[in-house]
N, C-alpha and C. Protein backbone atom coordinates (compact mmCIF):
# COMPACT_ATOMS: atom_id res chain seq x y z
N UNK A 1 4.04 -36.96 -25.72
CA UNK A 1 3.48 -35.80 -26.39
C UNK A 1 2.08 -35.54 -25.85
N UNK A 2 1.50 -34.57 -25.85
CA UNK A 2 0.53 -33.68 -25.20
C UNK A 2 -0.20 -32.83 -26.38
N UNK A 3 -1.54 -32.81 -26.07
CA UNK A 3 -2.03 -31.77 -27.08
C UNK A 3 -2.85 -30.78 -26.30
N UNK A 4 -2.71 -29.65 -27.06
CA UNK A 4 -3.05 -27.89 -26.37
C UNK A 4 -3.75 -27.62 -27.31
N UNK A 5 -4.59 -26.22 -26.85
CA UNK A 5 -5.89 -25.72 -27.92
C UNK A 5 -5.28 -24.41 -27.87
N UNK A 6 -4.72 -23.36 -28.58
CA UNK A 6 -4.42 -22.61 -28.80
C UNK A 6 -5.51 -21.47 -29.45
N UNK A 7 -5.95 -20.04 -28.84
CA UNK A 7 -6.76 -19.35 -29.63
C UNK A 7 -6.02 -18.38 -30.15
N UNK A 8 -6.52 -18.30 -31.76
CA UNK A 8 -5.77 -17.05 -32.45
C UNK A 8 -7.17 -16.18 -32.94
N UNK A 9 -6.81 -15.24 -33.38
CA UNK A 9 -7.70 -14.41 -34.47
C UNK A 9 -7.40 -14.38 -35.95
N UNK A 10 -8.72 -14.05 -36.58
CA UNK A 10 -8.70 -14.96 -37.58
C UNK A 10 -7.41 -14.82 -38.94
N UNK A 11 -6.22 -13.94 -39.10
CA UNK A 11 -5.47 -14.10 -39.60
C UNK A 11 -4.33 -15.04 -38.75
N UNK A 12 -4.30 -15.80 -37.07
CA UNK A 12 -3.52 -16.38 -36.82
C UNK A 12 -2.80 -15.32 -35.78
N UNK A 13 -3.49 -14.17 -35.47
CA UNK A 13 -2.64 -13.51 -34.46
C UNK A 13 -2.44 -13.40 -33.28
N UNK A 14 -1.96 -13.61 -32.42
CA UNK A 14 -2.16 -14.13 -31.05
C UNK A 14 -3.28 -13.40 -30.78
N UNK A 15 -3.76 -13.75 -29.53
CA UNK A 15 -5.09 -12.83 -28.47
C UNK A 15 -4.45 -12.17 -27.51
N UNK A 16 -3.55 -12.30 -26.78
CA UNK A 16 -3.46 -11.75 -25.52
C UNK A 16 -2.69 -9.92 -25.89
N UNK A 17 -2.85 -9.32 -24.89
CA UNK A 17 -1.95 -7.67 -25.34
C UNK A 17 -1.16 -7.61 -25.65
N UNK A 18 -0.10 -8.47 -24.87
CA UNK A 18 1.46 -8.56 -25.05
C UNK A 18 1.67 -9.32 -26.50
N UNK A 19 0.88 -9.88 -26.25
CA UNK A 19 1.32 -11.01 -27.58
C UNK A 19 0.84 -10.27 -28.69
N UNK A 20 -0.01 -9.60 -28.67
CA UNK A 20 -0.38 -8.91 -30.48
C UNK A 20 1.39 -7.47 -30.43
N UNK A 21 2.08 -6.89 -29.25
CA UNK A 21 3.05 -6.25 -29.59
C UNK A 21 3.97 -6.82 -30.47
N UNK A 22 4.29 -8.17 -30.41
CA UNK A 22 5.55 -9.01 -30.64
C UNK A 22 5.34 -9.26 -32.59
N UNK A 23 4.27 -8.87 -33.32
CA UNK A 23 4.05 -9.29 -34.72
C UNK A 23 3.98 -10.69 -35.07
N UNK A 24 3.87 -11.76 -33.78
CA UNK A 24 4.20 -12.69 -34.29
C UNK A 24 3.10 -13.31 -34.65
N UNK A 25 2.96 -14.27 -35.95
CA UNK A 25 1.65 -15.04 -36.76
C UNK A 25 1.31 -16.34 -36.53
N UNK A 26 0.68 -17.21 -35.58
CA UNK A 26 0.47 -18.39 -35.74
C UNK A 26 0.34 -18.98 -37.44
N UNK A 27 1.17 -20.26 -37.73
CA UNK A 27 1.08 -20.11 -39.09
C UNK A 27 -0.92 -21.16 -39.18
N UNK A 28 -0.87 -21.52 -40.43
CA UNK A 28 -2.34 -22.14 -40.80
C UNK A 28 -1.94 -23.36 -40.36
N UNK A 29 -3.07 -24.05 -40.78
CA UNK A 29 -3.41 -25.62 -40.42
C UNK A 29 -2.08 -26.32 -40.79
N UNK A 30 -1.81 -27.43 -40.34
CA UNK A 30 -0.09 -28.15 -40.33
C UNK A 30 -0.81 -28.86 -41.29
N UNK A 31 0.38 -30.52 -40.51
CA UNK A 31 0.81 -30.27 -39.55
C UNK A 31 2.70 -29.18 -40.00
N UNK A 32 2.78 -28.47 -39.01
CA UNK A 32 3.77 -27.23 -39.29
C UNK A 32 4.44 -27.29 -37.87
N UNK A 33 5.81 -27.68 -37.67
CA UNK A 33 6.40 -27.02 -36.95
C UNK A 33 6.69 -25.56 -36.18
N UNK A 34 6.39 -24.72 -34.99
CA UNK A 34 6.56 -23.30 -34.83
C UNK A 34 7.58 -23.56 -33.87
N UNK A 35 9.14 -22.46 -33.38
CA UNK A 35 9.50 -22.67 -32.90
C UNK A 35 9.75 -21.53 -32.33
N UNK A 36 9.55 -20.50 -30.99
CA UNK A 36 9.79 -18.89 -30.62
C UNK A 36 11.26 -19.41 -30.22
N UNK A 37 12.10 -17.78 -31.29
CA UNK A 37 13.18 -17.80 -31.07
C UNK A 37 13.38 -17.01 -29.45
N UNK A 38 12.55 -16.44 -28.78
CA UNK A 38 12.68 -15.46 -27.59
C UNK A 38 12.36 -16.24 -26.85
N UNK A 39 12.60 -17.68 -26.46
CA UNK A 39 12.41 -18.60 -25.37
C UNK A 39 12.71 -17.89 -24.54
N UNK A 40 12.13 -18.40 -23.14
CA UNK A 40 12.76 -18.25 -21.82
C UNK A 40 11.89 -19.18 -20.86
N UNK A 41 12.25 -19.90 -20.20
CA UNK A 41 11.94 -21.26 -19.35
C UNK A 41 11.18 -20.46 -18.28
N UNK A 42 11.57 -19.69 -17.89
CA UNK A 42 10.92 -19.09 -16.74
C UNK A 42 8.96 -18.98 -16.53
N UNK A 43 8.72 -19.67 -15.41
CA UNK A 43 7.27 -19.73 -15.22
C UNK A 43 6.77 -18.72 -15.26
N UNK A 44 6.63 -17.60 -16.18
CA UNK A 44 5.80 -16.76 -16.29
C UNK A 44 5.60 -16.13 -17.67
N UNK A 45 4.27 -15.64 -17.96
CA UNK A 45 3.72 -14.50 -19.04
C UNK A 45 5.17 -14.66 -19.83
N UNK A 46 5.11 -14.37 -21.21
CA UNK A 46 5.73 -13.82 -21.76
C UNK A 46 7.09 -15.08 -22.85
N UNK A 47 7.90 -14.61 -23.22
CA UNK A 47 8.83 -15.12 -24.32
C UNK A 47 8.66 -17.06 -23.99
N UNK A 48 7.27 -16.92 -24.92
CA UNK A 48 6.98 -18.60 -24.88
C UNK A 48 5.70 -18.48 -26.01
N UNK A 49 5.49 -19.81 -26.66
CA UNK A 49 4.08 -20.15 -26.91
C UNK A 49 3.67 -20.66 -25.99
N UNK A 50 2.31 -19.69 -25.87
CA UNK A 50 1.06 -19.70 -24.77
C UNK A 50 0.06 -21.12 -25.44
N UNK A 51 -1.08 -21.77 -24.91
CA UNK A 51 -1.78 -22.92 -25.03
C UNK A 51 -1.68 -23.36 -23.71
N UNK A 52 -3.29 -24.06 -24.22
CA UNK A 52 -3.95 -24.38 -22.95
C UNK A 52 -4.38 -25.79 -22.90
N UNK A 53 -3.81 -26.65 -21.84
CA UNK A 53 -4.41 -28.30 -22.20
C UNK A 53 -5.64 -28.78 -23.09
N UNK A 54 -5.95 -29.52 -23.68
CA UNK A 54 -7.39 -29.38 -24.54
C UNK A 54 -8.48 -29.61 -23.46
N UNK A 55 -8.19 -30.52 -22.78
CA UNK A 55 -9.26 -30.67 -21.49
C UNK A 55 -9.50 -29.70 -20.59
N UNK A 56 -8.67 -28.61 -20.91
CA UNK A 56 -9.01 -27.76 -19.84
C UNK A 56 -9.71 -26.12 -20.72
N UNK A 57 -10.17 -26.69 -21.94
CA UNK A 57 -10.44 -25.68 -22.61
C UNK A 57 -11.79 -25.41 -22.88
N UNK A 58 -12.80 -24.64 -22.27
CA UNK A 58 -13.98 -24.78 -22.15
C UNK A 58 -14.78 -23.16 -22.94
N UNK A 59 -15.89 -23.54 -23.30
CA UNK A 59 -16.54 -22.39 -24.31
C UNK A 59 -17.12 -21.26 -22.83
N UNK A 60 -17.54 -21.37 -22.04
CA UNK A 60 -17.53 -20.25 -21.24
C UNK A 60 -15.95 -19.79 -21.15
N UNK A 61 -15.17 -20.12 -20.47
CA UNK A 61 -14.12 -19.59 -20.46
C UNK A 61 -13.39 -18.81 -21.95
N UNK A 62 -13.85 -19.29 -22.58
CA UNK A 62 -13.08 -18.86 -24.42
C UNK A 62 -14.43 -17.13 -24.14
N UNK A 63 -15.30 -17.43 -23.95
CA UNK A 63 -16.04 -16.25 -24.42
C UNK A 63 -15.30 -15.11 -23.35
N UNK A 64 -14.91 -15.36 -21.92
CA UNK A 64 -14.19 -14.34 -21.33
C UNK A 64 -12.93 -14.04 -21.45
N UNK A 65 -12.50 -14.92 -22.18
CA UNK A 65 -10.81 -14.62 -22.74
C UNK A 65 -11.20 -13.63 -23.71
N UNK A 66 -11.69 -14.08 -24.47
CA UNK A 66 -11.40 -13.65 -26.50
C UNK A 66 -12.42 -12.16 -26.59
N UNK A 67 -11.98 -11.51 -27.39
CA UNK A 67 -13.03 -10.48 -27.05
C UNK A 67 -13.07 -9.57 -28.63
N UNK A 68 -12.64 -10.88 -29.51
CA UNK A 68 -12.43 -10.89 -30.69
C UNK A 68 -13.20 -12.01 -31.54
N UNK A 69 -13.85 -11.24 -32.91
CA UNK A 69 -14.62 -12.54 -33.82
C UNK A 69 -13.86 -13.06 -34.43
N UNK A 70 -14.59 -13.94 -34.88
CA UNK A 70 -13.61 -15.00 -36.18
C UNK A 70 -12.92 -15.26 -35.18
N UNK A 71 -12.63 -16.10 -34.18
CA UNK A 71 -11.22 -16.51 -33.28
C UNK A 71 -11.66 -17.93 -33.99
N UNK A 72 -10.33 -18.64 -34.15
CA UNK A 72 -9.88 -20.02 -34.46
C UNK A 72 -9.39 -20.76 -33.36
N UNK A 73 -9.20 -22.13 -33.42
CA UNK A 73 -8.67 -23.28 -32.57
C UNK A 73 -7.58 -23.34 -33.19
N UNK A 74 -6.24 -23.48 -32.66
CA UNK A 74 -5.26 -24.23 -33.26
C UNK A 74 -5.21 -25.32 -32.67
N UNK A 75 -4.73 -26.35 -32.59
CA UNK A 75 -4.60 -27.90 -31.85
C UNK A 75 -3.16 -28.06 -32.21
N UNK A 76 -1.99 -28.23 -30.94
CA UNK A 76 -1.03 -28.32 -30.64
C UNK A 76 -0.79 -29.44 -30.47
N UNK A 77 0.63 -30.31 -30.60
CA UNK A 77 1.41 -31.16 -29.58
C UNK A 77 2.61 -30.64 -29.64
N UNK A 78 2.92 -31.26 -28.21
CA UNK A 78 4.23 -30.46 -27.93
C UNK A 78 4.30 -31.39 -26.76
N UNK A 79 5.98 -31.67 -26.74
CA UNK A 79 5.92 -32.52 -25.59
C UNK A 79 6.09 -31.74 -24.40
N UNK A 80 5.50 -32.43 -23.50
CA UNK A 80 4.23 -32.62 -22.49
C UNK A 80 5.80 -31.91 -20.91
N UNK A 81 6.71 -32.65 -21.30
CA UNK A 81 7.87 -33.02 -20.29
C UNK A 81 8.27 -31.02 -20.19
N UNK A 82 8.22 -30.54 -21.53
CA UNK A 82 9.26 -29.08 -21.90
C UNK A 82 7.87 -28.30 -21.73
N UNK A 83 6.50 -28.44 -21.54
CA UNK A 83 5.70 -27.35 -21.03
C UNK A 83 5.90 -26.82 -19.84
N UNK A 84 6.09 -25.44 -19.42
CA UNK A 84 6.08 -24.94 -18.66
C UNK A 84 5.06 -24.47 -18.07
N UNK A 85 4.31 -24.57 -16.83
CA UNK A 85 2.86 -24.40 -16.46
C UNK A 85 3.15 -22.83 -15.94
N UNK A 86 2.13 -21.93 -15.94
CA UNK A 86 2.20 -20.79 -15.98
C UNK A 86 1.38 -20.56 -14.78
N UNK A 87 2.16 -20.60 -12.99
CA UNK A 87 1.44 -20.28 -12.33
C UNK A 87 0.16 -19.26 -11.66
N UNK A 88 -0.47 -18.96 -11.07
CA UNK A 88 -1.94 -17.80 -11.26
C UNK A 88 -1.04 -16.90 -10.58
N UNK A 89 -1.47 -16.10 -11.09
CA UNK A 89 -0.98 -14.35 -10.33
C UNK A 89 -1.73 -13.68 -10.01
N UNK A 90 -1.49 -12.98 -8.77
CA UNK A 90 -2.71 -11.90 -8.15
C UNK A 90 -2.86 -10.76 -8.75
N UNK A 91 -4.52 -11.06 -8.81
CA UNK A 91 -4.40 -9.63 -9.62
C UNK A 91 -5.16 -9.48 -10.85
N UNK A 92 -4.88 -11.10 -11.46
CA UNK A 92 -4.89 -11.26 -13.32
C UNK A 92 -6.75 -11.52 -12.80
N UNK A 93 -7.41 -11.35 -13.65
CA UNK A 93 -8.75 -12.32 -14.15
C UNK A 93 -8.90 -12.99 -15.36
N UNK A 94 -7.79 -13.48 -15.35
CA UNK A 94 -7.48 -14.35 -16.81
C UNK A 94 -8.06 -15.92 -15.86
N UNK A 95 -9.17 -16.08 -16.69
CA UNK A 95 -9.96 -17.80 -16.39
C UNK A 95 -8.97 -18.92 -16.53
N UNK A 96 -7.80 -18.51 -17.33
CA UNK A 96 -7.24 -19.65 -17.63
C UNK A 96 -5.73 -19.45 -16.47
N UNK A 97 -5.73 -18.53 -15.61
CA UNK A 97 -4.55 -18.73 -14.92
C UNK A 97 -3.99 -19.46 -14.46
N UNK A 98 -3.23 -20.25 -14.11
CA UNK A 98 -2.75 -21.79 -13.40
C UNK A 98 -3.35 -23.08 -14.48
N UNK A 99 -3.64 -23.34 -15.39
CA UNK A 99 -4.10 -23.84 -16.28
C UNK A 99 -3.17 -23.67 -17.48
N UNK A 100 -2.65 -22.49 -17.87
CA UNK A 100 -2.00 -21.69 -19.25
C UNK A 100 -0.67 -22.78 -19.16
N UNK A 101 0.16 -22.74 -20.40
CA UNK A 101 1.64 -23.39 -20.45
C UNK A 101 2.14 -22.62 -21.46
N UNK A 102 3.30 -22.82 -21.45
CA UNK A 102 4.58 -21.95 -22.37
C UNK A 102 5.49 -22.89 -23.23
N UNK A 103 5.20 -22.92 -24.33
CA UNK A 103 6.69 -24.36 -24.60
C UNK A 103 7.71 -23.60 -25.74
N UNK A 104 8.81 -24.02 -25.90
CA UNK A 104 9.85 -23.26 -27.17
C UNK A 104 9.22 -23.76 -28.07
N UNK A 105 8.55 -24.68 -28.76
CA UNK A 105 7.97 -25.11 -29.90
C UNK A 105 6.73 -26.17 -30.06
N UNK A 106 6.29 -26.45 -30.68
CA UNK A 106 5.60 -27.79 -30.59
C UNK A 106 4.87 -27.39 -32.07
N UNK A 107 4.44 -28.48 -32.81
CA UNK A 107 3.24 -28.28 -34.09
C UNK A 107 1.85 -28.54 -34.08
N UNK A 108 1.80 -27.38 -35.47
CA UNK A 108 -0.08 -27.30 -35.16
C UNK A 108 -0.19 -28.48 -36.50
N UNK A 109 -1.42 -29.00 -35.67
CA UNK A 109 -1.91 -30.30 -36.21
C UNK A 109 -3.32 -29.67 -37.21
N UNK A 110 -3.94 -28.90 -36.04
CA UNK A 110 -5.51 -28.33 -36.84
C UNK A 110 -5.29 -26.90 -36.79
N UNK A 111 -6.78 -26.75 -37.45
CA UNK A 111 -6.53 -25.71 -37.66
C UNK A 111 -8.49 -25.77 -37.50
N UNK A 112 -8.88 -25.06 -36.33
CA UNK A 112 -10.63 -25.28 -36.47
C UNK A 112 -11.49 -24.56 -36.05
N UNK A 113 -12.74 -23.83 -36.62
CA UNK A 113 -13.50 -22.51 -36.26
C UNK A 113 -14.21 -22.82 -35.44
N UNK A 114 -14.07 -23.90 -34.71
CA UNK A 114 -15.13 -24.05 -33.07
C UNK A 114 -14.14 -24.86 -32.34
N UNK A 115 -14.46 -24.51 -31.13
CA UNK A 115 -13.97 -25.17 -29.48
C UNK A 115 -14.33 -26.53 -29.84
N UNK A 116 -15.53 -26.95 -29.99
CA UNK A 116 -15.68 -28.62 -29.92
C UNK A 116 -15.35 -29.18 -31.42
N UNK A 117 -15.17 -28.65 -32.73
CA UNK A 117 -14.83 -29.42 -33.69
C UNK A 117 -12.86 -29.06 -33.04
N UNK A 118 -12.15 -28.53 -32.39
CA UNK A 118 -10.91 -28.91 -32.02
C UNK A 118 -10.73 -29.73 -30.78
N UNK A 119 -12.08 -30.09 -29.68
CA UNK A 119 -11.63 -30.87 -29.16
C UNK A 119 -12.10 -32.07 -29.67
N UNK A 120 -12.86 -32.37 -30.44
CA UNK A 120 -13.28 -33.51 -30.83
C UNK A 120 -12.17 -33.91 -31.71
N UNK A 121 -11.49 -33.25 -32.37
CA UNK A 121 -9.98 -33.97 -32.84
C UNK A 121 -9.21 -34.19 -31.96
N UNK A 122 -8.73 -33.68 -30.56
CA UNK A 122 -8.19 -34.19 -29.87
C UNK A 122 -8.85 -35.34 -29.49
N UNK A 123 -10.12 -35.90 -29.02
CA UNK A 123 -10.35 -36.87 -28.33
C UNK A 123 -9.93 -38.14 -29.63
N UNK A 124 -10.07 -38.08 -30.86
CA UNK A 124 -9.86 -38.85 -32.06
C UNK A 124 -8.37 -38.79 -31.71
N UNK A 125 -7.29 -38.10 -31.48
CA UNK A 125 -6.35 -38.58 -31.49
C UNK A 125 -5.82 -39.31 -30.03
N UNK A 126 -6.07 -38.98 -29.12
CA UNK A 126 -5.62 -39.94 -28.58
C UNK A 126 -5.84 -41.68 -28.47
């Protein structure tokens, strides 16, 4: 198992464009099972939960993603084997390109209003 930092806004709604079309709600603090019924394995954007390794989740990068207040941490595991890494595409200026993963499910553990109070629970759990 593997843990991911997931950013929502502050009712839990995804960030990215595509992802606010779909209605779908990150639920609150677990730990809670989520599972997207619109899987698709395929390495790219789209019918997956999005999250980003915790180590690879850094507060410059969050300020050029998010472009929204109140954004939350969710803190994921999900095994590590069924993430799908989301190769970079030309074109994107998404900071997190080649970095991003996709999994059919995994649960939120936290639930936390700063980057370092969610990685500092990851470093406590491992």
């Amino acid at each position: 198992m593997a843990l991911y930092i997931k950013f929502v806004g502050p009712n839990g709604e995804p960030t990215g464009d595509v992802a606010r079309t779909t209605g779908f709600i990150w639920p609150g603090p677990g730990p809670v099972e989520v599972v997207d019924p619109d899987w698709n394995p395929a390495p790219a954007c789209g019918r997956g939960l999005h999250a980003v390794p915790w180590r690879d989740a850094f507060p410059d990068r969050v300020a050029q993603v998010l472009k929204i207040p109140s954004v939350k941490f969710l803190v994921l595991e999900a095994d590590e084997k069924e993430a799908v890494v989301i190769p970079r595409t030309q074109g994107r200026s998404d900071p997190y390109e080649g970095k991003k993963v996709k999994m059919q499910k995994c649960r939120v553990l936290k639930e936390a209003s700063t980057l370092d109070e969610a990685k500092e629970f990851c470093r406590l759990m491992e």
